[in-house]
C-alpha atoms as a PDB file:
ATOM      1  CA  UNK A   1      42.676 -46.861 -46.632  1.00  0.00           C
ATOM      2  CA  UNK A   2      44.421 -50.190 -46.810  1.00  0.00           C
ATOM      3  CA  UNK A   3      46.937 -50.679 -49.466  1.00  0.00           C
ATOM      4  CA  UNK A   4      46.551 -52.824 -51.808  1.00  0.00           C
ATOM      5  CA  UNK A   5      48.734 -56.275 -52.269  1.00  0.00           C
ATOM      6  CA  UNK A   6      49.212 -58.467 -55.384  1.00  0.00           C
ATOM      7  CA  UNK A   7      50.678 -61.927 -55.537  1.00  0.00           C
ATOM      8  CA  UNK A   8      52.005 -60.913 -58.748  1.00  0.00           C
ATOM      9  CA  UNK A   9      52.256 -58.002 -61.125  1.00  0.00           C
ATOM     10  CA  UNK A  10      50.249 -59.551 -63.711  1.00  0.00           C
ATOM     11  CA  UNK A  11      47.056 -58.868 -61.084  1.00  0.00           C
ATOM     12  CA  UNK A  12      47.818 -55.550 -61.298  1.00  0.00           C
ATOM     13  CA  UNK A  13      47.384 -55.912 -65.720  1.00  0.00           C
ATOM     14  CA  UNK A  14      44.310 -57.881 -65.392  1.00  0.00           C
ATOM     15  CA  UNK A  15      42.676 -55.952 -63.297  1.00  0.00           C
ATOM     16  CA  UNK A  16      43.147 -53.036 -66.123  1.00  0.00           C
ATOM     17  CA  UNK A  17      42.289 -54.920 -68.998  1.00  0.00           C
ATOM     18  CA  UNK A  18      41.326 -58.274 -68.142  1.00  0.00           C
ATOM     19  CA  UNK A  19      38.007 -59.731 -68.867  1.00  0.00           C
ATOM     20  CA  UNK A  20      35.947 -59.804 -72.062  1.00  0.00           C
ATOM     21  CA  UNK A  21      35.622 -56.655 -73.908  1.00  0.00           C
ATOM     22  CA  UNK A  22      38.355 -54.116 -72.472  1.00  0.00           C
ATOM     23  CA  UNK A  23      41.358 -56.029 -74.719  1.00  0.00           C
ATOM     24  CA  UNK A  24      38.670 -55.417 -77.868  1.00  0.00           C
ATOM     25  CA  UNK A  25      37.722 -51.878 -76.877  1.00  0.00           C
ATOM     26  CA  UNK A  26      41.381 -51.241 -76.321  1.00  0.00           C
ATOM     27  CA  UNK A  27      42.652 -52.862 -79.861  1.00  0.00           C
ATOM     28  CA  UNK A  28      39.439 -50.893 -81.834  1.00  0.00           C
ATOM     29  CA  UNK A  29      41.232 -47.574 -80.196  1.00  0.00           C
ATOM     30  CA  UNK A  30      44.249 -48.444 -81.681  1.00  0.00           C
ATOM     31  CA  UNK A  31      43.227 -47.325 -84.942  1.00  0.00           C
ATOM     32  CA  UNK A  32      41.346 -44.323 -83.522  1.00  0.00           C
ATOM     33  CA  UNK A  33      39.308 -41.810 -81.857  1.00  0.00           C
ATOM     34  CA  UNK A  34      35.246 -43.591 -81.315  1.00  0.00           C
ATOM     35  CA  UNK A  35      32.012 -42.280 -80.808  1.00  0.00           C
ATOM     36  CA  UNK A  36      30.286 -45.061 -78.225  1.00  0.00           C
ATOM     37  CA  UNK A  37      27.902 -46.028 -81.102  1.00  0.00           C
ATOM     38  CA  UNK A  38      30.969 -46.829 -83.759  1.00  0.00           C
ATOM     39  CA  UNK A  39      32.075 -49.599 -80.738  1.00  0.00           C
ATOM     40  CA  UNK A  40      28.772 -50.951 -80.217  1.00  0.00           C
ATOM     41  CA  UNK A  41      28.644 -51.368 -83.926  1.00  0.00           C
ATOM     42  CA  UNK A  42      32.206 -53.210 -83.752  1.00  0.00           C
ATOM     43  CA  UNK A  43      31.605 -55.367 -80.852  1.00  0.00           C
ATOM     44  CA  UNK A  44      27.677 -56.281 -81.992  1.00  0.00           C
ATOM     45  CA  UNK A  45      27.749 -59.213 -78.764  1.00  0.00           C
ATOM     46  CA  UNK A  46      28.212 -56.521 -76.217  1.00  0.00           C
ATOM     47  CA  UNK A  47      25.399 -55.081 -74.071  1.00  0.00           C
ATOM     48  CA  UNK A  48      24.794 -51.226 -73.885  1.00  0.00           C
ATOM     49  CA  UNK A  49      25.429 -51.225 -70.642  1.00  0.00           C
ATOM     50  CA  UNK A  50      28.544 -53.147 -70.365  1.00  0.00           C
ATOM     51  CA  UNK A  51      29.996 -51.128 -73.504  1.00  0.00           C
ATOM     52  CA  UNK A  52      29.441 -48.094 -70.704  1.00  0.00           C
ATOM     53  CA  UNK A  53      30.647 -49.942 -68.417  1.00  0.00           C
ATOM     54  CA  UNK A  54      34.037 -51.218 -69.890  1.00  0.00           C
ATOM     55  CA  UNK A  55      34.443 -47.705 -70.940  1.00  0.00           C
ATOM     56  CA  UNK A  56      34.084 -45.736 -67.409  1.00  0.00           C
ATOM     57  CA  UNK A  57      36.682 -48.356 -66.166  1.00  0.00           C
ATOM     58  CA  UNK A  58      38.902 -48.026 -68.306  1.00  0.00           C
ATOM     59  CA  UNK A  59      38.509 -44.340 -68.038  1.00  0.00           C
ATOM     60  CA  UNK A  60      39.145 -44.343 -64.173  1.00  0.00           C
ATOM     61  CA  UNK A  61      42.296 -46.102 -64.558  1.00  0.00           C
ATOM     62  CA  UNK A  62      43.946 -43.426 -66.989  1.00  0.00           C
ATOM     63  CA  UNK A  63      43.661 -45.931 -70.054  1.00  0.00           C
ATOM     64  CA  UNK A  64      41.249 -43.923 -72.687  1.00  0.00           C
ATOM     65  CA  UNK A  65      40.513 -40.512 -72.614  1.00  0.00           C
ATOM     66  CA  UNK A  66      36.783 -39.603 -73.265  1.00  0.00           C
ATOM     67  CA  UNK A  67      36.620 -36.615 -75.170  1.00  0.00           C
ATOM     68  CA  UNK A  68      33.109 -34.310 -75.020  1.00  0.00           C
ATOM     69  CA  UNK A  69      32.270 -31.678 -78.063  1.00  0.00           C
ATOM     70  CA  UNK A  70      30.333 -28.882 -76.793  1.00  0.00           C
ATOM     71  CA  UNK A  71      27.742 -28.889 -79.031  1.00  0.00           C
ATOM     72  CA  UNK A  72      24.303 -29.337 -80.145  1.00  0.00           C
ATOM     73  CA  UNK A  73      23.239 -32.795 -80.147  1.00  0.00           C
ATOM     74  CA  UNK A  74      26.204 -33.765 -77.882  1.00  0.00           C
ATOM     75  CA  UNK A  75      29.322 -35.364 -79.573  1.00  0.00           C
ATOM     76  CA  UNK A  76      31.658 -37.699 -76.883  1.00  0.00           C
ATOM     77  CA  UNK A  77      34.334 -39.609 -78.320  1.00  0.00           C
ATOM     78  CA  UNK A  78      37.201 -41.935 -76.669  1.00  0.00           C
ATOM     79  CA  UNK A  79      40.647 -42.334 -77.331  1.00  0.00           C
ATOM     80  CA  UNK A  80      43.495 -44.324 -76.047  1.00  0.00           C
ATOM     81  CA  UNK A  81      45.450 -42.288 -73.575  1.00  0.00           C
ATOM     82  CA  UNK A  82      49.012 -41.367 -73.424  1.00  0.00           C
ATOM     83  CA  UNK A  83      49.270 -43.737 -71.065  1.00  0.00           C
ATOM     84  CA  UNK A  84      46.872 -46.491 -72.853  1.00  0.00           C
ATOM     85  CA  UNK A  85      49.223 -46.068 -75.973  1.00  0.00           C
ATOM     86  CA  UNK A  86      51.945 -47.726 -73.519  1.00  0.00           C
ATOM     87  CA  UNK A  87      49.783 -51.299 -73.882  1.00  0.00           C
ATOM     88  CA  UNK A  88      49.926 -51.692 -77.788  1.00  0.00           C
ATOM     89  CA  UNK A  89      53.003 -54.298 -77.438  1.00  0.00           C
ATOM     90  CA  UNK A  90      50.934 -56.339 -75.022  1.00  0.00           C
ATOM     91  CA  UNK A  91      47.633 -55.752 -77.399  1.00  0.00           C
ATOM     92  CA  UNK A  92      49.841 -56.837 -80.385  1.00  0.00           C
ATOM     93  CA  UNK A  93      51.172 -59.719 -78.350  1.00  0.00           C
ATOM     94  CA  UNK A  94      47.678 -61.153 -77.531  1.00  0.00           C
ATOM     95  CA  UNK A  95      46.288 -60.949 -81.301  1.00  0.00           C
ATOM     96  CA  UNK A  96      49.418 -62.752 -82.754  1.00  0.00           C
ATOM     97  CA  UNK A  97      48.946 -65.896 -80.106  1.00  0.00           C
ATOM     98  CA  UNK A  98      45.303 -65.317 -80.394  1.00  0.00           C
ATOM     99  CA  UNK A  99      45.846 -66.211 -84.507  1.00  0.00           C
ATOM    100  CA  UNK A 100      47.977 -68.855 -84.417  1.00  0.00           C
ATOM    101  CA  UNK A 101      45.373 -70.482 -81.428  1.00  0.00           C
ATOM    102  CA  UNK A 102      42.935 -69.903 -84.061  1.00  0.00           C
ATOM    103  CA  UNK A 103      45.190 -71.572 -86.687  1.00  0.00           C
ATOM    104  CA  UNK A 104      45.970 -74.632 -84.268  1.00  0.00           C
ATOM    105  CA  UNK A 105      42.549 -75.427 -83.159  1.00  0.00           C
ATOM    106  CA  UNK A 106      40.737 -74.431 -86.265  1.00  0.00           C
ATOM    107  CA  UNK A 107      42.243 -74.409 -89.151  1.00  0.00           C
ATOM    108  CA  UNK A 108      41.984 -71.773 -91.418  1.00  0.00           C
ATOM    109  CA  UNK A 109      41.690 -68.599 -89.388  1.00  0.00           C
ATOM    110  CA  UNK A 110      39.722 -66.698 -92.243  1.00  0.00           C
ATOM    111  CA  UNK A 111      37.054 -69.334 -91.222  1.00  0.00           C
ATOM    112  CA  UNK A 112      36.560 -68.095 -87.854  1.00  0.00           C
ATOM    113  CA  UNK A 113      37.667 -64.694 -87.940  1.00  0.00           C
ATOM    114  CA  UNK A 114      34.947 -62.030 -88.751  1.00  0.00           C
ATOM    115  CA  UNK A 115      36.003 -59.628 -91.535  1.00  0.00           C
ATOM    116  CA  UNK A 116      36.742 -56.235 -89.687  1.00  0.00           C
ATOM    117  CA  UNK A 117      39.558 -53.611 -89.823  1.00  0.00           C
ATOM    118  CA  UNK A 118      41.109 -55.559 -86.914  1.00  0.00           C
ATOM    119  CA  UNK A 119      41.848 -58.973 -88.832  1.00  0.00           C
ATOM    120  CA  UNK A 120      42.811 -56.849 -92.083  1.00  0.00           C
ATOM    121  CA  UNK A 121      46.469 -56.830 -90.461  1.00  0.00           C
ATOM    122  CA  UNK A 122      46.323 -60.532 -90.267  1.00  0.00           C
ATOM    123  CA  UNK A 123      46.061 -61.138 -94.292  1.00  0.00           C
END
């Protein structure tokens, strides 16, 4: 197997987390364990099957932990790994320049922002 080469470590980041939903699956973590429903319900825009998606990836590269009850109807949860925990500062770090974008280009962020648990930091 060929190793693999990067231009530059940020490749190595984005190919983690980059794209649309992993940053937003990886923020709604932050503030707990989640059954796959409770996400979908978060992230209304995102398909079933790229909510399933997201969430095997970021699995397979150590970021969440999926957690499975043994019990009757099945219970699976996810959670940010030890070593997902290690991303908050760059999570953090994306919201705050993500508000004041918001703020620059818009305005009033409370006009654009939806009212959820993650923008009740921002107030």
């Amino acid at each position: 197997m060929k190793k693999k080469k990067y231009n530059i470590s940020v490749e190595a980041t984005l190919e983690v987390i980059g794209g649309k939903w992993k940053c937003v699956i990886l923020c709604h973590l932050t503030y707990g364990k989640k059954r796959t429903s409770e996400l979908k319900r978060l992230m209304p825009e995102i398909t079933q099957k790229m909510l399933t998606q997201q969430l095997r990836e970021l699995e397979a590269d150590g970021v969440i932990s999926r957690i499975v009850y043994n019990q009757i109807p099945p219970k699976v949860e996810y959670e940010l790994s030890e070593y997902g925990w290690s991303l908050q500062s760059i999570l953090d770090s994306l919201c705050a320049w993500g508000e004041k974008h918001i703020t620059k280009v818009y305005g009033n962020k409370f006009d654009v922002l939806e009212e959820n648990i993650l923008n009740e930091r921002l107030k």
